[in-house]
Each structure stands twice: as C-alpha cells, then as structure tokens.
PDB file of N, CA and C in Angstrom:
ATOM      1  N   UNK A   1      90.249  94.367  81.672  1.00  0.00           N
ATOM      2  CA  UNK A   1      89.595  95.602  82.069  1.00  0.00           C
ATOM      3  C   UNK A   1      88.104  95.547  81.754  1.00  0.00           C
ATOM      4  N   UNK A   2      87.828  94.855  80.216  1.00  0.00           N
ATOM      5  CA  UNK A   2      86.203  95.703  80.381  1.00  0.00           C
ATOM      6  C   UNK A   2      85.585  94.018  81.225  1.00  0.00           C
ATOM      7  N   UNK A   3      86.311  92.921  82.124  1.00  0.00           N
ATOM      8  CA  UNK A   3      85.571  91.624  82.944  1.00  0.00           C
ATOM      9  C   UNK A   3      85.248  93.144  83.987  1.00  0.00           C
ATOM     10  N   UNK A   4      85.942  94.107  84.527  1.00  0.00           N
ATOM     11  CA  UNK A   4      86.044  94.745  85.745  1.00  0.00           C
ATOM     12  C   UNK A   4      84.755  95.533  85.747  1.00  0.00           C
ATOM     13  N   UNK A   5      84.090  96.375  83.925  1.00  0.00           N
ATOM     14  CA  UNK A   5      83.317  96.765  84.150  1.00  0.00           C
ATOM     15  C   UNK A   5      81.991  95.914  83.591  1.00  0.00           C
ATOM     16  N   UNK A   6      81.846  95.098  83.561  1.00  0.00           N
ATOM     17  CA  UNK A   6      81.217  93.823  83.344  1.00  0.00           C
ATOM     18  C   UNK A   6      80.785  93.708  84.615  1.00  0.00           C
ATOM     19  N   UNK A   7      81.544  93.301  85.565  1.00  0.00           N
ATOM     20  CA  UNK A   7      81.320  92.920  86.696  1.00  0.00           C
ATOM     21  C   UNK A   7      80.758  94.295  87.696  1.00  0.00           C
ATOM     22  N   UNK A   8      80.767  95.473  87.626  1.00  0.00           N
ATOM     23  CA  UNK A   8      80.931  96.728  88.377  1.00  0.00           C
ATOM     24  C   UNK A   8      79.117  96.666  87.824  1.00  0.00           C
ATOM     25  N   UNK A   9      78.620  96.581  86.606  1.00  0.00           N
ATOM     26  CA  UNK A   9      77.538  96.341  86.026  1.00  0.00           C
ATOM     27  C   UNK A   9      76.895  95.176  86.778  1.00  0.00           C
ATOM     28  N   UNK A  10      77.208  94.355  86.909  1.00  0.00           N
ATOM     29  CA  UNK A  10      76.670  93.610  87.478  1.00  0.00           C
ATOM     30  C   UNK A  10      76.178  93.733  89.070  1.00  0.00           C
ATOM     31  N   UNK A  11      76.947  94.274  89.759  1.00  0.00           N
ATOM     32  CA  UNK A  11      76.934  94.448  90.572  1.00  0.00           C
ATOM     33  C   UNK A  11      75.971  95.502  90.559  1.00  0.00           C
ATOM     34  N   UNK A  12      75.796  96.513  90.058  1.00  0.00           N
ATOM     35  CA  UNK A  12      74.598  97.385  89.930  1.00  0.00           C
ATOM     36  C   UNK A  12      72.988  97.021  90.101  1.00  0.00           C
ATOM     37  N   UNK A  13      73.122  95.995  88.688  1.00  0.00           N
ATOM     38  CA  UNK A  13      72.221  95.154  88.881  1.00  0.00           C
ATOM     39  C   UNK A  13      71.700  94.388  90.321  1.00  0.00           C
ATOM     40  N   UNK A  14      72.315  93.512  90.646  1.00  0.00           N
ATOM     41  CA  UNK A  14      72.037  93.257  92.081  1.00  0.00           C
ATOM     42  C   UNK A  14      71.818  93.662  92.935  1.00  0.00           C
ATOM     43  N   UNK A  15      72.632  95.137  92.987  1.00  0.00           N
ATOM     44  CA  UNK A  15      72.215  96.099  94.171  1.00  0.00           C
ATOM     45  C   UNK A  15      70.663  96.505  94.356  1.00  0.00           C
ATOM     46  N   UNK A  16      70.105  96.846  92.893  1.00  0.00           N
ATOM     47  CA  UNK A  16      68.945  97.106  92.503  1.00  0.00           C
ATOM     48  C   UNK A  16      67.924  96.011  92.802  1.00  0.00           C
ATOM     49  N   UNK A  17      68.230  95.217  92.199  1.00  0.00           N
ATOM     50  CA  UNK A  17      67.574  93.669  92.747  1.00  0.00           C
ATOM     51  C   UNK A  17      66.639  93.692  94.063  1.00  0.00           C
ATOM     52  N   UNK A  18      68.001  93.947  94.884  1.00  0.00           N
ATOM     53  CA  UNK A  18      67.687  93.821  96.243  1.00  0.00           C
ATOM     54  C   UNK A  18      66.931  94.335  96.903  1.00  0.00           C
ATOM     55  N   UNK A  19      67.029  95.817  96.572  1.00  0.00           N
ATOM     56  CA  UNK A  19      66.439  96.804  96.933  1.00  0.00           C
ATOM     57  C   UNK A  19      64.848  96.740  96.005  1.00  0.00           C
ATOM     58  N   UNK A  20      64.723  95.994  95.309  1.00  0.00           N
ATOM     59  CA  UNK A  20      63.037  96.031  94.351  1.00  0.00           C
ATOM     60  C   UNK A  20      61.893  96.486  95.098  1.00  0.00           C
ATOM     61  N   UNK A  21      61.461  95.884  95.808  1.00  0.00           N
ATOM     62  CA  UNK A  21      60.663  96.751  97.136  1.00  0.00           C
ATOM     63  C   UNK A  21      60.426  98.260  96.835  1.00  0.00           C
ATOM     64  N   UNK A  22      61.710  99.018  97.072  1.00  0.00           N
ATOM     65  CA  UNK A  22      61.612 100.552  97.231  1.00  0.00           C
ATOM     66  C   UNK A  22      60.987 100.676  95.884  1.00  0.00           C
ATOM     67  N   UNK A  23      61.206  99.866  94.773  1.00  0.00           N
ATOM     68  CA  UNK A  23      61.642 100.705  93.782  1.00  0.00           C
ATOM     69  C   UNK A  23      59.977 100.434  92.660  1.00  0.00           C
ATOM     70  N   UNK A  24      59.592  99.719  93.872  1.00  0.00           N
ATOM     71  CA  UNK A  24      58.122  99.432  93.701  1.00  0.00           C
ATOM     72  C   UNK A  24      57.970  97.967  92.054  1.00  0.00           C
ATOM     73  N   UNK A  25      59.065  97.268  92.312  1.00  0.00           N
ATOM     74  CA  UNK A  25      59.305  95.764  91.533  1.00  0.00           C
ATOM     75  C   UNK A  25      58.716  94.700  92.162  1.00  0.00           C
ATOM     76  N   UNK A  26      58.216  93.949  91.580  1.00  0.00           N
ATOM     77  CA  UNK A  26      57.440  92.194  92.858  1.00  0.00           C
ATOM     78  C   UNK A  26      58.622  91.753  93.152  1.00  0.00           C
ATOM     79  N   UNK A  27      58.897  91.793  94.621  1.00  0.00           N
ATOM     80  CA  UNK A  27      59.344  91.005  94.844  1.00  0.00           C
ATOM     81  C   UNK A  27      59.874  89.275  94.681  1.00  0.00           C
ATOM     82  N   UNK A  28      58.884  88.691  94.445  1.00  0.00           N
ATOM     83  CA  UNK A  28      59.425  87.570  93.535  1.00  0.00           C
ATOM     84  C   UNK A  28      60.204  87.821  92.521  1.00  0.00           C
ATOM     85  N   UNK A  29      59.673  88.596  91.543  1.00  0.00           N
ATOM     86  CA  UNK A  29      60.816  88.386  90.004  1.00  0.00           C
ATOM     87  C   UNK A  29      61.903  88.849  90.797  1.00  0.00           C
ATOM     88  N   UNK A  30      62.015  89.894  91.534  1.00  0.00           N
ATOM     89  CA  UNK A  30      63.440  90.163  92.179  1.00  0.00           C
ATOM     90  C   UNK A  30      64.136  89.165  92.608  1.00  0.00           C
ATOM     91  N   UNK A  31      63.744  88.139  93.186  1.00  0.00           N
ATOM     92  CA  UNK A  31      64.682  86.989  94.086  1.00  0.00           C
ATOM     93  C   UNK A  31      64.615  86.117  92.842  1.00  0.00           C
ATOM     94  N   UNK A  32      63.573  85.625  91.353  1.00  0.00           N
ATOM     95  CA  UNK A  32      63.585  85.167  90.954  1.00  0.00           C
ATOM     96  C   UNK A  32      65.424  85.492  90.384  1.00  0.00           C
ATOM     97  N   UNK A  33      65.325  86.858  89.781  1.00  0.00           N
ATOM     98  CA  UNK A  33      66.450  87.024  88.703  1.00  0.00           C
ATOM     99  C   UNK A  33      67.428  86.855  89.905  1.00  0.00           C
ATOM    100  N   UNK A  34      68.022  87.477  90.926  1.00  0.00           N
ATOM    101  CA  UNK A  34      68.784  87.086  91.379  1.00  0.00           C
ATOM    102  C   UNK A  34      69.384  85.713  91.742  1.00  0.00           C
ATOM    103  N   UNK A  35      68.366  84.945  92.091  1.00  0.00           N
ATOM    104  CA  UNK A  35      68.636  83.186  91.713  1.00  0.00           C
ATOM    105  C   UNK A  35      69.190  82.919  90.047  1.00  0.00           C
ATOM    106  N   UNK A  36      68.571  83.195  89.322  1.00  0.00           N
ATOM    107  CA  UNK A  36      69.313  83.189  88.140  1.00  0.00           C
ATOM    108  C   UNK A  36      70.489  83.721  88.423  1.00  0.00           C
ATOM    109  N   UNK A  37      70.879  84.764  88.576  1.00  0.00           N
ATOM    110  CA  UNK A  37      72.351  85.304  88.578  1.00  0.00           C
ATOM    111  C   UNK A  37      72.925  84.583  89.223  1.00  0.00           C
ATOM    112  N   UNK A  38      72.707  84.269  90.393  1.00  0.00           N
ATOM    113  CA  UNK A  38      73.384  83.161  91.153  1.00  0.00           C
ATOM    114  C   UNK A  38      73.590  81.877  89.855  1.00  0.00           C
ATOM    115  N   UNK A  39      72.778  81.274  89.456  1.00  0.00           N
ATOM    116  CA  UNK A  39      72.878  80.072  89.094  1.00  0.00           C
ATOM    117  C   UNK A  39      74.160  80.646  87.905  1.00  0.00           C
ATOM    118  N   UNK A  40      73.690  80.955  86.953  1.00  0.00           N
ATOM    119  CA  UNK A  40      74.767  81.378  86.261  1.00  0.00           C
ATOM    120  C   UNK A  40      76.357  81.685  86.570  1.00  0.00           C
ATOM    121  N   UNK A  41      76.554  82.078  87.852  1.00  0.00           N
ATOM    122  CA  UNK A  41      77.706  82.712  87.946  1.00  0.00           C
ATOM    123  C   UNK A  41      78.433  81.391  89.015  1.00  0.00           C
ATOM    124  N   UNK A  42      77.676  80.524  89.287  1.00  0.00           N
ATOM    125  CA  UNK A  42      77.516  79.242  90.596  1.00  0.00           C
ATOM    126  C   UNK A  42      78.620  78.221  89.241  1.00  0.00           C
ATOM    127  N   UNK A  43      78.410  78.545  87.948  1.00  0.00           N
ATOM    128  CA  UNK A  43      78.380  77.506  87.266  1.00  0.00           C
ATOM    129  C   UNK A  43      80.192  77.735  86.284  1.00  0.00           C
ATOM    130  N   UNK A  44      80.926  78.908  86.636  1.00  0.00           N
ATOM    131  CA  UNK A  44      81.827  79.208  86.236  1.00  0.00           C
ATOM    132  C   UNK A  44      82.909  77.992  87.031  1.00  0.00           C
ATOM    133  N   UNK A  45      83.848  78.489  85.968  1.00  0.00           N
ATOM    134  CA  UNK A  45      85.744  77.297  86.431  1.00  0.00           C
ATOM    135  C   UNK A  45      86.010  77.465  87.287  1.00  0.00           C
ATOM    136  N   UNK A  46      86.415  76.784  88.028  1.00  0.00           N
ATOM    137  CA  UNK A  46      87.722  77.158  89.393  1.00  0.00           C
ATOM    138  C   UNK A  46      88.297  78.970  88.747  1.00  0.00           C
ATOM    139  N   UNK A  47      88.935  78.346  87.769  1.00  0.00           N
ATOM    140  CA  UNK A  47      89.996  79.175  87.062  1.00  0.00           C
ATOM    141  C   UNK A  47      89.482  80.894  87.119  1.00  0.00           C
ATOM    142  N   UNK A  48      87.837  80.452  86.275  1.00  0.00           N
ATOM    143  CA  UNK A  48      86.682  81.960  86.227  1.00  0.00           C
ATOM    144  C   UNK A  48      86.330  82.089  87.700  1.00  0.00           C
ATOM    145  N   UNK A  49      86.263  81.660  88.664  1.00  0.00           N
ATOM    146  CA  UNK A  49      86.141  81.857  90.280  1.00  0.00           C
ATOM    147  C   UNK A  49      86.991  83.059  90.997  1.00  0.00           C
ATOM    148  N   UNK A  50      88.267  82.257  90.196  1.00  0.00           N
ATOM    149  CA  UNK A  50      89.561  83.257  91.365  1.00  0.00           C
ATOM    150  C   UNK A  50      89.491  84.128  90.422  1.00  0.00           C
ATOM    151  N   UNK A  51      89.203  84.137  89.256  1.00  0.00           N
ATOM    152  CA  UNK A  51      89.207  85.653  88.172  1.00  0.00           C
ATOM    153  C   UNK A  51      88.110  86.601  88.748  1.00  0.00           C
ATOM    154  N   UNK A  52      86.867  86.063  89.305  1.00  0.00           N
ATOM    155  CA  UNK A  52      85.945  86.557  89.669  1.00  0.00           C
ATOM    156  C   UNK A  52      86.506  87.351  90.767  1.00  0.00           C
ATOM    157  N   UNK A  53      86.862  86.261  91.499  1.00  0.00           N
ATOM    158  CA  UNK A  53      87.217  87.096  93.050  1.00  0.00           C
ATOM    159  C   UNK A  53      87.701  87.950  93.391  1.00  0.00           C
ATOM    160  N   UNK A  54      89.271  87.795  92.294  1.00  0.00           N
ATOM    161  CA  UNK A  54      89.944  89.155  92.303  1.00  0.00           C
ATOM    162  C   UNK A  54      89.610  90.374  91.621  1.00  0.00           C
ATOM    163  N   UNK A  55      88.563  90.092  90.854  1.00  0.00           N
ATOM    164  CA  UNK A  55      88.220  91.099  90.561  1.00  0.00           C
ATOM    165  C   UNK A  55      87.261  91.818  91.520  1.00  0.00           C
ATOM    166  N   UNK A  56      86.134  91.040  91.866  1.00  0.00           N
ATOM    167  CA  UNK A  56      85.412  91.774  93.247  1.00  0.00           C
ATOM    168  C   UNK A  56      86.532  92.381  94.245  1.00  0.00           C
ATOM    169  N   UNK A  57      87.503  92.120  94.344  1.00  0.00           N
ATOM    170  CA  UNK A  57      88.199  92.148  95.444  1.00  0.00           C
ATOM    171  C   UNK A  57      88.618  93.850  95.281  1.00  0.00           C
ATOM    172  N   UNK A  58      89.050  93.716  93.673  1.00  0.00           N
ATOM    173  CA  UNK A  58      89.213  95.336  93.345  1.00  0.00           C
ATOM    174  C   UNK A  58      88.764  96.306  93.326  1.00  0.00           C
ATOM    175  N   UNK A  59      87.063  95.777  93.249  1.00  0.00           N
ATOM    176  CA  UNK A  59      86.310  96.588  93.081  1.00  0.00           C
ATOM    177  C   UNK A  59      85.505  97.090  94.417  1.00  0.00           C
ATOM    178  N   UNK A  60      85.979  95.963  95.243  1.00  0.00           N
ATOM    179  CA  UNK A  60      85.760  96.681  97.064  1.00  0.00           C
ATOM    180  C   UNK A  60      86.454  97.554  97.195  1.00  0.00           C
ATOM    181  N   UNK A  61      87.734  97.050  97.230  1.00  0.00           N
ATOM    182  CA  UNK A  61      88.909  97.954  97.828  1.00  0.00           C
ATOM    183  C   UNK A  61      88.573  99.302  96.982  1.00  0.00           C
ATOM    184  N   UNK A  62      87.846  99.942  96.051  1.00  0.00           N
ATOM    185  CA  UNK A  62      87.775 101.172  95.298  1.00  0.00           C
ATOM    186  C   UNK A  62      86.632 101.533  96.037  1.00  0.00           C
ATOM    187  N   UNK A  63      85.795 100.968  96.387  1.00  0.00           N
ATOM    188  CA  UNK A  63      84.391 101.403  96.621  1.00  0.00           C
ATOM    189  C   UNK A  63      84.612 101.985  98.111  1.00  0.00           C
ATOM    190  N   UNK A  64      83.719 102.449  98.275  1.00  0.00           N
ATOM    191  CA  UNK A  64      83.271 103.491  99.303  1.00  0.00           C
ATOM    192  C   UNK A  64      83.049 102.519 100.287  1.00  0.00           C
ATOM    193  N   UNK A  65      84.128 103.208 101.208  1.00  0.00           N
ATOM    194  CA  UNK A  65      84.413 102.100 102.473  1.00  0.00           C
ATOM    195  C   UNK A  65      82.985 101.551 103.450  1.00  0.00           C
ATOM    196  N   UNK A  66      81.703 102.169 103.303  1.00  0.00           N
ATOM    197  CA  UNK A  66      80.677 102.043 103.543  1.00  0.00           C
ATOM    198  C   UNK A  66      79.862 100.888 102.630  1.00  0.00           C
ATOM    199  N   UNK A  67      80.749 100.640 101.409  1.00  0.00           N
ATOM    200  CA  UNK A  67      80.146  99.541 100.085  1.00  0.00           C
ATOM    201  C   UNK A  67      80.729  98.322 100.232  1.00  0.00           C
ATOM    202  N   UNK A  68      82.373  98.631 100.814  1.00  0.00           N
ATOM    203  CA  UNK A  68      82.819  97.297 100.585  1.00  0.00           C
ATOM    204  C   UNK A  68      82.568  96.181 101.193  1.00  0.00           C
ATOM    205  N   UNK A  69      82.382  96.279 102.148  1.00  0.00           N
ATOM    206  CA  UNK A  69      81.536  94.642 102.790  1.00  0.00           C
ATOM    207  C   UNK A  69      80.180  94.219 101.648  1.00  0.00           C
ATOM    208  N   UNK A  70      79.512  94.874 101.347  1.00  0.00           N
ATOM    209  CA  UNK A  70      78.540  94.432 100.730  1.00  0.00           C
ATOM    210  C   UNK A  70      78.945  93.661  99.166  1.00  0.00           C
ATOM    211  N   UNK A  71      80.255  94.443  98.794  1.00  0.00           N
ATOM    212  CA  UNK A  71      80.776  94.444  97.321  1.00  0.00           C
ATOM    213  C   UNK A  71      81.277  92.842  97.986  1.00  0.00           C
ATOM    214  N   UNK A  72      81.804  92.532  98.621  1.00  0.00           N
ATOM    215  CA  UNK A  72      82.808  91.484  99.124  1.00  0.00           C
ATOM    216  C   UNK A  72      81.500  90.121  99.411  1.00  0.00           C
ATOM    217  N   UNK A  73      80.662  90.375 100.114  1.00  0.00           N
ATOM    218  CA  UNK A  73      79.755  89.531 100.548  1.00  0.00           C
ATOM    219  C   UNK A  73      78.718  89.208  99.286  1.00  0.00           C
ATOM    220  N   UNK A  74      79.104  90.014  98.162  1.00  0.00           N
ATOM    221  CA  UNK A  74      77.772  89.672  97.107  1.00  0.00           C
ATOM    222  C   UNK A  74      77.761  87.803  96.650  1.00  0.00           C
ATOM    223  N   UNK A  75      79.153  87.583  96.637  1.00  0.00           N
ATOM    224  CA  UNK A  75      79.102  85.690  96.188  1.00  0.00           C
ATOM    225  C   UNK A  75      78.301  85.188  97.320  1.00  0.00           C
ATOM    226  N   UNK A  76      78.652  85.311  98.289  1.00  0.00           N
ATOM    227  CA  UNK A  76      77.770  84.465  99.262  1.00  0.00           C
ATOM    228  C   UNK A  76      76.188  84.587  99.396  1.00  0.00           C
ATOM    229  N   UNK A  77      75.919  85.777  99.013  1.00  0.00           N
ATOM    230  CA  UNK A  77      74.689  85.995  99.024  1.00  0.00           C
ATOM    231  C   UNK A  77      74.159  85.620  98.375  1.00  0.00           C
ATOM    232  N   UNK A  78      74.695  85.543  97.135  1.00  0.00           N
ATOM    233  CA  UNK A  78      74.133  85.018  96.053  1.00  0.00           C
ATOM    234  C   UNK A  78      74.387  83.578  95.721  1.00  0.00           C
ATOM    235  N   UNK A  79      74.905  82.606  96.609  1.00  0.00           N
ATOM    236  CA  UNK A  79      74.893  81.537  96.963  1.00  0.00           C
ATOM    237  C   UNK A  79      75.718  80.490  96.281  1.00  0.00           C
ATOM    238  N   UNK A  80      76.569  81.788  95.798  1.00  0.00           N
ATOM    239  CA  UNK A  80      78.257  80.911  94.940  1.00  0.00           C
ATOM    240  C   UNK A  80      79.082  80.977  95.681  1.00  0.00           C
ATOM    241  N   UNK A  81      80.323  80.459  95.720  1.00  0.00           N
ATOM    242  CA  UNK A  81      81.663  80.315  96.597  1.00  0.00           C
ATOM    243  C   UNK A  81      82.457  80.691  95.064  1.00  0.00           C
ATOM    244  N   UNK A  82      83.138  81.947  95.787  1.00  0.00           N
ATOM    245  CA  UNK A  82      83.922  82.703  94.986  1.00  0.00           C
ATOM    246  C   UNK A  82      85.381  81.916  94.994  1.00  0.00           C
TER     247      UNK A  82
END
C-alpha cells in the first residue's frame, strides 16, 4: 500500500514537471529532473517493473477517466518499459 502512494506521489511530481512552463519553472531543469526520474526508475528488476506496472495500472483504473491514458502512458514517456 504505501509503493501505491509512493507512486500516486510520484506521479504528481511528473505531472508538474511537465507542465513547468505554466508554472513559470526553466524549462530545462524540468526535462532535466524528469530524465533523472526516468533514469532512476529505467534501472529497477524485471521483478520491480511488473510491481511498477501493476501498480500504475491501479492507479489508472481509479483515476479520472480523462487521467488514465496519461497515468498509463507515464513509463513510456519517461522512456522506461514498464
């Protein structure tokens, strides 16, 4: 339970990331940290992968049917294979 809100956090984070622009952040450090997050999360087990996944997976299916593609598409974007 608390990988789910670990990860729900995380995902916050990124959302924010993305959006840096609006939120009047440089753009660089934005893509910078998100490359970090990527790298970090690029670097987990097989095993921590499918733990990952299913957990994103849960946390689509809860989210606001307008979120979940984005909740679902965050590994790729971020340039890990879930």
């Amino acid at each position: 339970m608390v990988a789910e809100y670990l990860l729900k956090a995380l995902l916050s984070v990124v959302a924010m990331l993305e959006d840096a622009a609006k939120f009047g952040m440089d753009s660089h450090s934005a893509v910078n940290a998100l490359e970090n997050i990527g790298f970090e999360l690029d670097r987990m087990s097989a095993p921590g992968r499918q733990e990952f996944a299913e957990i994103l997976e849960r946390i689509a299916a809860s989210a606001d049917p307008a979120q979940r593609g984005w909740v679902r598409n965050v590994p790729r974007n971020l340039g890990i294979d879930s």
